[in-house]
N, C-alpha and C. Protein backbone atom coordinates (compact mmCIF):
# COMPACT_ATOMS: atom_id res chain seq x y z
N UNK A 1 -45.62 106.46 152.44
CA UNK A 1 -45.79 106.45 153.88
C UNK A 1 -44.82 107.44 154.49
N UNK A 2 -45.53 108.19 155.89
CA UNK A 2 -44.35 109.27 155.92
C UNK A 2 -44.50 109.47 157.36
N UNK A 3 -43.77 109.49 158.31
CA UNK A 3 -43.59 109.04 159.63
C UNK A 3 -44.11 110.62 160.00
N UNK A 4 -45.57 111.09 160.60
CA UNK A 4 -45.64 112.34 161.11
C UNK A 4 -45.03 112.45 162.43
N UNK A 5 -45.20 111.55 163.55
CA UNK A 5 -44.56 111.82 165.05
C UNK A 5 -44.44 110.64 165.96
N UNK A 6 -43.94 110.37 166.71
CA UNK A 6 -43.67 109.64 167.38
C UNK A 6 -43.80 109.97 169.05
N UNK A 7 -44.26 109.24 169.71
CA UNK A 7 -44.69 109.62 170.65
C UNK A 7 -44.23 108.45 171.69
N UNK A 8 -43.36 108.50 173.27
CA UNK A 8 -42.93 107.36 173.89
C UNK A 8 -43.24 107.57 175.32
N UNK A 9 -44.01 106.69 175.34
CA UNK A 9 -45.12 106.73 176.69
C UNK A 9 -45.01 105.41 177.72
N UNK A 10 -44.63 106.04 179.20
CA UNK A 10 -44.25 105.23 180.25
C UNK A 10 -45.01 104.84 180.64
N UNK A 11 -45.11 103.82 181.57
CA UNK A 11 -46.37 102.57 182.01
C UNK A 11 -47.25 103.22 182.50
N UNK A 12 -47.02 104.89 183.31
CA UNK A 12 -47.97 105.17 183.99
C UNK A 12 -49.07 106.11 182.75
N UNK A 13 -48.50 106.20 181.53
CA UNK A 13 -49.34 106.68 180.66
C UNK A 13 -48.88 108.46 180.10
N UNK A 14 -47.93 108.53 180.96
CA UNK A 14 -47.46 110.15 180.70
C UNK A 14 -46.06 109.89 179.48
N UNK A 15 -45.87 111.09 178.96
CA UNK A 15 -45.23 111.17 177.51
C UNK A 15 -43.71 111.21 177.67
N UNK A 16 -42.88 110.56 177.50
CA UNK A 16 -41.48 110.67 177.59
C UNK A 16 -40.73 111.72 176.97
N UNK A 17 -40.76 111.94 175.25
CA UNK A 17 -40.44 112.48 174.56
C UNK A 17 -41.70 112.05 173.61
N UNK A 18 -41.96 113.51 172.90
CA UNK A 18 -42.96 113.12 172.06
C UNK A 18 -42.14 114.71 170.56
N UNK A 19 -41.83 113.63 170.13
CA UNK A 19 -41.18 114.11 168.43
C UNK A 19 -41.54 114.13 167.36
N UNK A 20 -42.40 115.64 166.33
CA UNK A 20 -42.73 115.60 165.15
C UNK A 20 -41.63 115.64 164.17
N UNK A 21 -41.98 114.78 163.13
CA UNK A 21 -41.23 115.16 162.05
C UNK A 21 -41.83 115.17 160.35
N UNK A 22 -43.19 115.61 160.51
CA UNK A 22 -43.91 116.46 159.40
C UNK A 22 -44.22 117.40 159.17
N UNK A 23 -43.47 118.40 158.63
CA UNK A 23 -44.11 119.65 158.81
C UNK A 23 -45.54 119.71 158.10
N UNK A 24 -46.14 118.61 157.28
CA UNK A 24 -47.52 119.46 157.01
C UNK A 24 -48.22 118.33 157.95
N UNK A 25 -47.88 118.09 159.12
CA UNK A 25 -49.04 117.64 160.06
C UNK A 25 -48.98 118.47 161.43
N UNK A 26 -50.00 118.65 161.37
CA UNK A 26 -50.29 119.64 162.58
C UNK A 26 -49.93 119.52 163.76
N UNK A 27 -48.82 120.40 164.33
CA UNK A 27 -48.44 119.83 166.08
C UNK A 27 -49.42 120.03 166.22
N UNK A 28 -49.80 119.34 167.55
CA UNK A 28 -50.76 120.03 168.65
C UNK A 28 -50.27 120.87 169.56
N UNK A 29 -51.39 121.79 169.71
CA UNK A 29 -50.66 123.45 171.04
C UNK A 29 -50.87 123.03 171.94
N UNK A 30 -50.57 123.48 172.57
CA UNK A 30 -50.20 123.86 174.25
C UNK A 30 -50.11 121.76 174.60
N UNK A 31 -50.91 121.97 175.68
CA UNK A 31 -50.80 120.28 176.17
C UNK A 31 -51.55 119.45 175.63
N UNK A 32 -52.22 119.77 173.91
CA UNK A 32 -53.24 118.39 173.42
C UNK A 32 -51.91 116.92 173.19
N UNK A 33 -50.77 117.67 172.88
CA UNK A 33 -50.26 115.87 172.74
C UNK A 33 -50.61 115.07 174.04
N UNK A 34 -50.66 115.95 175.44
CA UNK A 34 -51.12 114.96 176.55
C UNK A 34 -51.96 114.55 177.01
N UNK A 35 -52.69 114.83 176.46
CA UNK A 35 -54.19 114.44 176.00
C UNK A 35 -54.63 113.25 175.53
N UNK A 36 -53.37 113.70 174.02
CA UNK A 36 -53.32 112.43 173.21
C UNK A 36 -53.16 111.07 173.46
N UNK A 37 -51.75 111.26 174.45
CA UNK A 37 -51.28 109.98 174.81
C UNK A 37 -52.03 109.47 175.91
N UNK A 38 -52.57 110.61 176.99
CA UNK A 38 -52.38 109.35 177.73
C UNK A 38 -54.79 109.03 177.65
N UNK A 39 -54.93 109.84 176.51
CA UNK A 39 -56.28 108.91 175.99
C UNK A 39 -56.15 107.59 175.06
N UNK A 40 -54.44 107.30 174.51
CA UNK A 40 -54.45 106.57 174.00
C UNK A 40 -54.12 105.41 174.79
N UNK A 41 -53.47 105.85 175.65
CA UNK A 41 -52.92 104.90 176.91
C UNK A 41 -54.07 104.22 177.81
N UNK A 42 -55.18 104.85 177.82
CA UNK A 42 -56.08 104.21 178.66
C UNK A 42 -57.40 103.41 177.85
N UNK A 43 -57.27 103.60 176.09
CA UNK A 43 -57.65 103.03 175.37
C UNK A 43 -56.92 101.53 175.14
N UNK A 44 -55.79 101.96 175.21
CA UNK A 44 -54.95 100.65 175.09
C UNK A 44 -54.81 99.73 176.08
N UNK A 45 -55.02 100.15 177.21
CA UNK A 45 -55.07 99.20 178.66
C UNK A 45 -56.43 98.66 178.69
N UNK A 46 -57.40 99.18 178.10
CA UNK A 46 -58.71 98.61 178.10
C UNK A 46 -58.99 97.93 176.90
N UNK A 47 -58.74 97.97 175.91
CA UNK A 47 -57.97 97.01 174.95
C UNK A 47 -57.49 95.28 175.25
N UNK A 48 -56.73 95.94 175.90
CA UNK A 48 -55.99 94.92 176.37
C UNK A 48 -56.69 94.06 177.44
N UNK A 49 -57.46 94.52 178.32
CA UNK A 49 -58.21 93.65 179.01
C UNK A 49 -59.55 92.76 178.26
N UNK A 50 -59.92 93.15 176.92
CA UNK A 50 -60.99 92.90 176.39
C UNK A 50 -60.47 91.43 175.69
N UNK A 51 -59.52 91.28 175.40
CA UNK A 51 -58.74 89.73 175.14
C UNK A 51 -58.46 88.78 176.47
N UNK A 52 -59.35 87.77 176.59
CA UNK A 52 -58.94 86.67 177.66
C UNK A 52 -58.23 86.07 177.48
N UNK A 53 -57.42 85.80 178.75
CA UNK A 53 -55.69 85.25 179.08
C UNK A 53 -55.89 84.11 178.21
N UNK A 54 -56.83 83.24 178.03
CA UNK A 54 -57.06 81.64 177.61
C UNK A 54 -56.96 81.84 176.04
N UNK A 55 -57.75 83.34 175.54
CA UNK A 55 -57.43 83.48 173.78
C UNK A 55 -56.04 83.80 173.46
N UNK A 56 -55.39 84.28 174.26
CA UNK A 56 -54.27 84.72 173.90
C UNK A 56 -53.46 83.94 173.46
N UNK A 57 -52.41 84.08 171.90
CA UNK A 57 -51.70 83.25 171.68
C UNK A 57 -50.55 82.77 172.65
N UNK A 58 -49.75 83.39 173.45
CA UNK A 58 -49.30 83.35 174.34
C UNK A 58 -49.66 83.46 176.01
N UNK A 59 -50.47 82.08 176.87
CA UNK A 59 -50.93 83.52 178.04
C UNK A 59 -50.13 83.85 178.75
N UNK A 60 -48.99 83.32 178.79
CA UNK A 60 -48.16 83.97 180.05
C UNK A 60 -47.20 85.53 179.72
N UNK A 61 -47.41 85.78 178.15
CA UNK A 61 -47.29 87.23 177.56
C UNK A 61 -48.28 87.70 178.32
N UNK A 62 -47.78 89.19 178.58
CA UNK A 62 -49.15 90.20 178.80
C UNK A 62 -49.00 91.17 177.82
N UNK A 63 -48.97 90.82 176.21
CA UNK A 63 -49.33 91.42 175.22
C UNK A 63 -50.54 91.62 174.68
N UNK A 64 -50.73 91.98 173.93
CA UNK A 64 -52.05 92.58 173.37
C UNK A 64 -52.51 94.30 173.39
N UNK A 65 -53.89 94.61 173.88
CA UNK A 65 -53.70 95.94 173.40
C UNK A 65 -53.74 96.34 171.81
N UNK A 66 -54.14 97.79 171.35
CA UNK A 66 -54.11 98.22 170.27
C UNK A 66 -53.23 98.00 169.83
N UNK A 67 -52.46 97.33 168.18
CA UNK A 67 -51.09 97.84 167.91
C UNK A 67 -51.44 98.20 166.29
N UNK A 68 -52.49 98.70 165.64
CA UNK A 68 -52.56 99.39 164.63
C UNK A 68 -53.99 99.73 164.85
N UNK A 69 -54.13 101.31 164.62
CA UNK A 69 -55.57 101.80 164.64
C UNK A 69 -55.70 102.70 163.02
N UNK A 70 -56.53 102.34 162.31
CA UNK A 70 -56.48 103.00 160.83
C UNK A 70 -57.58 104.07 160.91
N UNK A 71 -57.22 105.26 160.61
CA UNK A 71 -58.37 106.57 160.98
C UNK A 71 -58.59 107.25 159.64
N UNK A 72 -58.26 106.19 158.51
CA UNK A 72 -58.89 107.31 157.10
C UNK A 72 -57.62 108.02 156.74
N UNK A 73 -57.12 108.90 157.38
CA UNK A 73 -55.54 109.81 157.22
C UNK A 73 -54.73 109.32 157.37
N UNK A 74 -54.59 109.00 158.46
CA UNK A 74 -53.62 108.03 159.63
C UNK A 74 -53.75 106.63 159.81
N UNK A 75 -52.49 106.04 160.32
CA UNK A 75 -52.28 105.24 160.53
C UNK A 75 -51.94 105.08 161.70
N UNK A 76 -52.33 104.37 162.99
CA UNK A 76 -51.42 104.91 164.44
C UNK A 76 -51.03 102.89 164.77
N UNK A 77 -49.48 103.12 165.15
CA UNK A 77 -49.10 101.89 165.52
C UNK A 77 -48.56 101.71 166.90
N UNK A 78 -48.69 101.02 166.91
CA UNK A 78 -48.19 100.61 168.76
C UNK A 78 -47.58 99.76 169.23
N UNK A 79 -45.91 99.83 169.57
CA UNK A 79 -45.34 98.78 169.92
C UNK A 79 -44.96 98.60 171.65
N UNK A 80 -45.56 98.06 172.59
CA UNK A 80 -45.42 97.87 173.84
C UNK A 80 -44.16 97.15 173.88
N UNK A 81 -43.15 97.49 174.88
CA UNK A 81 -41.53 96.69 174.82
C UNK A 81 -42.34 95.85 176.32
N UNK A 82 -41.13 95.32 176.76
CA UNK A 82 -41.84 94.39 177.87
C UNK A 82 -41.97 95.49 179.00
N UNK A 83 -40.90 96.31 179.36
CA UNK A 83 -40.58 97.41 179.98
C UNK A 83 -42.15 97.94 180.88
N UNK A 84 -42.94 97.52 179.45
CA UNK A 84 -44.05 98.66 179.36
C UNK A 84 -43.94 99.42 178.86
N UNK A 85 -43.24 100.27 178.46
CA UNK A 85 -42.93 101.31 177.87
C UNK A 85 -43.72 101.23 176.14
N UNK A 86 -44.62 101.92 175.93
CA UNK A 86 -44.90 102.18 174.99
C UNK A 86 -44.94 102.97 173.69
N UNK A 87 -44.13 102.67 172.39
CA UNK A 87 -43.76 103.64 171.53
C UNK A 87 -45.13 103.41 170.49
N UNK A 88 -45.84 104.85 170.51
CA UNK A 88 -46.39 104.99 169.29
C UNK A 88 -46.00 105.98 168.40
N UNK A 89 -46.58 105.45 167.11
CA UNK A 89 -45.96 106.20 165.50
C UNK A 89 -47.40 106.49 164.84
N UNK A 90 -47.51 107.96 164.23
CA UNK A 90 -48.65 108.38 163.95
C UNK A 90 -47.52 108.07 162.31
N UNK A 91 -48.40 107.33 161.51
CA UNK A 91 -47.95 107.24 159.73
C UNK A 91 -49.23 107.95 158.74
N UNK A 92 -48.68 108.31 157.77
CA UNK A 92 -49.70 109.08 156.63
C UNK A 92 -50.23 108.05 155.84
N UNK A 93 -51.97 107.80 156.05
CA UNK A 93 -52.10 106.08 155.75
C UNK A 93 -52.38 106.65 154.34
N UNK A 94 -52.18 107.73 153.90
CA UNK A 94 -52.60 107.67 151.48
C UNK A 94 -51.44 107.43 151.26
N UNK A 95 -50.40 107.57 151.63
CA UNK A 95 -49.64 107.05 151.30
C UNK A 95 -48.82 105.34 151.69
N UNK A 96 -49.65 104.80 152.29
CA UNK A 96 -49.45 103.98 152.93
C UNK A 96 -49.86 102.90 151.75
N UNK A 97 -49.01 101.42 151.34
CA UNK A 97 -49.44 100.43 151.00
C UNK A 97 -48.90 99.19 151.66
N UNK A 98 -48.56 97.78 150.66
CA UNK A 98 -48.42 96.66 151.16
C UNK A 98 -47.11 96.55 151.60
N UNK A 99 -46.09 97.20 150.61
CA UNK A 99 -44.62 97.24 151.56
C UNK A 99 -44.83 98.65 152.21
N UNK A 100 -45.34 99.28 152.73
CA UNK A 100 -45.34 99.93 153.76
C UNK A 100 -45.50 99.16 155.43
N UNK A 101 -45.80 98.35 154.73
CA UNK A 101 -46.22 97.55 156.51
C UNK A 101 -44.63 97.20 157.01
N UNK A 102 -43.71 96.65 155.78
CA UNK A 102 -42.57 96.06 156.17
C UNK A 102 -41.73 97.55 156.85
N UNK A 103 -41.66 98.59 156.08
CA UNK A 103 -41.17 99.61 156.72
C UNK A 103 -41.97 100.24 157.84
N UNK A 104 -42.86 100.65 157.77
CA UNK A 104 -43.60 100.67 159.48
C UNK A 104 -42.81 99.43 160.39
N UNK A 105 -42.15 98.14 160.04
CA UNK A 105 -41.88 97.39 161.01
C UNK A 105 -40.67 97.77 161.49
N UNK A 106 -40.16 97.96 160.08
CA UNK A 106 -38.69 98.39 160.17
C UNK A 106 -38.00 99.17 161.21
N UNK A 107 -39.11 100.37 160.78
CA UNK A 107 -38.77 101.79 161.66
C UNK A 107 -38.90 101.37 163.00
N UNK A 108 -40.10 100.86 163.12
CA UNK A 108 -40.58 100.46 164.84
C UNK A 108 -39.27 99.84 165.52
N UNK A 109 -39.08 98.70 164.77
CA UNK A 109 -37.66 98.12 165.50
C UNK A 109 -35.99 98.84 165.90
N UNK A 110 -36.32 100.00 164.41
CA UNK A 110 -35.22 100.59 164.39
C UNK A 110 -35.03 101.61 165.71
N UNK A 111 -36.22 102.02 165.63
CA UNK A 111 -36.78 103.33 167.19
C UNK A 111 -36.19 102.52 168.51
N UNK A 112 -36.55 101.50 168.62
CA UNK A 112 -36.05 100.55 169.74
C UNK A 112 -35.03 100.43 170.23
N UNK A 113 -34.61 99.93 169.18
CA UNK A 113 -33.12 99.33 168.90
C UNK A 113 -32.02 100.94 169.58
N UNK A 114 -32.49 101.96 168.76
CA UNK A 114 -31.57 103.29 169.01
C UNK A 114 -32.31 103.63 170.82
N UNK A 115 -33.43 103.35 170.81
CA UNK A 115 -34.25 103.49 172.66
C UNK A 115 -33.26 102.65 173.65
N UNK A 116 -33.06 101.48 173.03
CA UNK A 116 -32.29 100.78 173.97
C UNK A 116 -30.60 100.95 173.83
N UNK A 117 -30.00 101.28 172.93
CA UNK A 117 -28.48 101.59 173.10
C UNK A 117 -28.20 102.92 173.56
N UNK A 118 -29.25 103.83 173.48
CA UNK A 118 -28.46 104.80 173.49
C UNK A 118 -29.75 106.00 174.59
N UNK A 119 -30.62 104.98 175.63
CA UNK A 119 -30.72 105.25 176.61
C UNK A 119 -31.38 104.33 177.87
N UNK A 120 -31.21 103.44 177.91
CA UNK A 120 -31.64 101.74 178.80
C UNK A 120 -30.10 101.94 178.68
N UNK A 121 -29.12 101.98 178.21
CA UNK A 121 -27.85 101.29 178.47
C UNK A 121 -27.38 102.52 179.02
N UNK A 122 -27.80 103.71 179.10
CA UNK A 122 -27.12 104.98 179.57
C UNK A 122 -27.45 105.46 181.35
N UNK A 123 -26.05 105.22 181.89
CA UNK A 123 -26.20 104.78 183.51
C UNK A 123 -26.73 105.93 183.59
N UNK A 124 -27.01 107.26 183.45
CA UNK A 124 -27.57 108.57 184.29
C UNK A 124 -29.44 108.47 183.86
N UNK A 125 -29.62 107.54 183.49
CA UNK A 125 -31.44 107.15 182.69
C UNK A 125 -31.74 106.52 183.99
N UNK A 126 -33.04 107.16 184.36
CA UNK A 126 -33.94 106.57 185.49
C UNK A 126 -35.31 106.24 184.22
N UNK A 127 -35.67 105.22 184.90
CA UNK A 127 -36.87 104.53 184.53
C UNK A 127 -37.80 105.06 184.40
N UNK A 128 -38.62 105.51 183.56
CA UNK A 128 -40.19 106.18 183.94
C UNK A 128 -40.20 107.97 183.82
N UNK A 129 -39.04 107.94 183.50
CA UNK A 129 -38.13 109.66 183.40
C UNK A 129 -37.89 110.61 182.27
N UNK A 130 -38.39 111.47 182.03
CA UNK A 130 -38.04 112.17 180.64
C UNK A 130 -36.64 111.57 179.99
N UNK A 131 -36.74 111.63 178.36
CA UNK A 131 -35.49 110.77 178.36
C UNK A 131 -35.03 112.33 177.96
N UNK A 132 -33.84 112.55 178.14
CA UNK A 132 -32.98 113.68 177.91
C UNK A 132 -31.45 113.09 177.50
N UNK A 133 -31.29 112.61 176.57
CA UNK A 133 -30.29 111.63 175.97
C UNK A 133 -29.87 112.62 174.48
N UNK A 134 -28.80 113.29 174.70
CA UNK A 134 -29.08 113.78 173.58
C UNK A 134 -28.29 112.81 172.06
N UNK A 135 -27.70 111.71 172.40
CA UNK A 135 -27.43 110.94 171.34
C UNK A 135 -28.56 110.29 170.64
N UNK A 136 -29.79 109.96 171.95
CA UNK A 136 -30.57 109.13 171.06
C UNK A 136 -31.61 110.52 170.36
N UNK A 137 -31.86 111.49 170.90
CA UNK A 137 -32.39 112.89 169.82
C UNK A 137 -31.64 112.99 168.70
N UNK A 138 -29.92 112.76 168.92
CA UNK A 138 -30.11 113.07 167.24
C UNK A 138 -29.54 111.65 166.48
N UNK A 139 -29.75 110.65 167.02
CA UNK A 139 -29.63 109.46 165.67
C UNK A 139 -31.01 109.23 165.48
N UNK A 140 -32.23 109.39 166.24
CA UNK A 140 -33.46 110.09 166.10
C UNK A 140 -34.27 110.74 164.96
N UNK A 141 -33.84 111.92 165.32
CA UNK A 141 -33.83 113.10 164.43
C UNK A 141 -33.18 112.81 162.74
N UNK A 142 -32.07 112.00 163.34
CA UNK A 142 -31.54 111.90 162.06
C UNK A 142 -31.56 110.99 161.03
N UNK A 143 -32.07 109.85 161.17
CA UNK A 143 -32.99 108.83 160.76
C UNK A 143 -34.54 108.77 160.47
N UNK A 144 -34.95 109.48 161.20
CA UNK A 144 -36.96 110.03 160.94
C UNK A 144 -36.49 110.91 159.56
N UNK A 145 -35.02 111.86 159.65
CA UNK A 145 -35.50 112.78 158.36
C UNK A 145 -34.74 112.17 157.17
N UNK A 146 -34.10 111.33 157.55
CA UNK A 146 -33.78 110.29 156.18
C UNK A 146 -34.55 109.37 155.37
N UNK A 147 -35.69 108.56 156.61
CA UNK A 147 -36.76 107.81 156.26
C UNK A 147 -37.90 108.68 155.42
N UNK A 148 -38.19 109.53 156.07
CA UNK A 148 -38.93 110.57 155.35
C UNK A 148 -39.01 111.13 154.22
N UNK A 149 -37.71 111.49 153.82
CA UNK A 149 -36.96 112.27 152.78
C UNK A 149 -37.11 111.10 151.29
N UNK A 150 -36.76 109.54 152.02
CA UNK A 150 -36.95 108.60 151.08
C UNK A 150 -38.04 108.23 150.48
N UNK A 151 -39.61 108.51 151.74
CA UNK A 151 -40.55 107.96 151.34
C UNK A 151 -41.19 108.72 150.65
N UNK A 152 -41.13 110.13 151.17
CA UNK A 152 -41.84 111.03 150.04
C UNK A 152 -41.68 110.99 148.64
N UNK A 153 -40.30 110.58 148.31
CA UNK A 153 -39.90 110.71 146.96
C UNK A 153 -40.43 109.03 146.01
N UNK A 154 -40.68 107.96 146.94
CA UNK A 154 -41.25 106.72 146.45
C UNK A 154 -42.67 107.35 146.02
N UNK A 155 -43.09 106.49 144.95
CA UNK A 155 -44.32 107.12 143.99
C UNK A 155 -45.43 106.41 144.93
């Protein structure tokens, strides 16, 4: 399993920071990542309405929504914080198996975890705002190419 990009998208559906870290997966040019997100964003809000409040395991959560879409190559996961704020992770699904799910969780939490210390706790961060944090770019950066580096080399 091999983390191609990550992509972190605000309630209104536009892209916060959107970060590759595969070189053999194809950026997209010019503005298709915004494309990307916010067709994924309005897939996911309609998603989410297609589950009634009464099925829901929780109703007074307003969870739900896509949170794994499997495309043959890919793997796309989706973790909504309460925020709204939505982080998706594009994963390489041939390489993907049964403990891959635990590390897909891993990472997801780990992305968070570094989202929330090191820019939710950072007083110059407005809400809904490009994040321009450069601590959380490189414990970021520097963790996607460690995870990476590990999984490629797992058989």
């Amino acid at each position: 399993m091999v983390v191609h990009s990550i992509y972190v998208l605000n309630k209104a559906g536009g892209v916060i920071p959107q970060n590759k870290y595969d070189g053999k997966f194809i950026k997209p040019f010019g503005n298709q990542y915004l494309t990307l997100a916010s067709t994924f964003h309005g897939l996911h809000a309609i998603s989410k309405e297609l589950i009634p409040p009464h099925a829901r395991v929780n109703p007074e959560e307003e969870n739900g929504g896509i949170e794994v879409l499997d495309c043959g190559t890919y793997k796309l996961f989706c973790h909504a914080a309460t925020t709204g704020t939505k982080f998706f992770y594009l994963f390489d699904a041939k390489k993907f198996s049964n403990d891959g799910v635990s590390t897909m969780e891993d990472c997801c939490k780990w992305v968070y975890q570094c989202y929330v210390d090191y820019v939710m706790k950072n007083p110059f961060y407005e809400l809904e705002m490009p994040i321009k944090c450069s601590l959380f770019d490189e414990h970021l950066d520097k963790y996607m190419t460690n995870l990476n580096s590990t999984l490629k080399k797992a058989p």
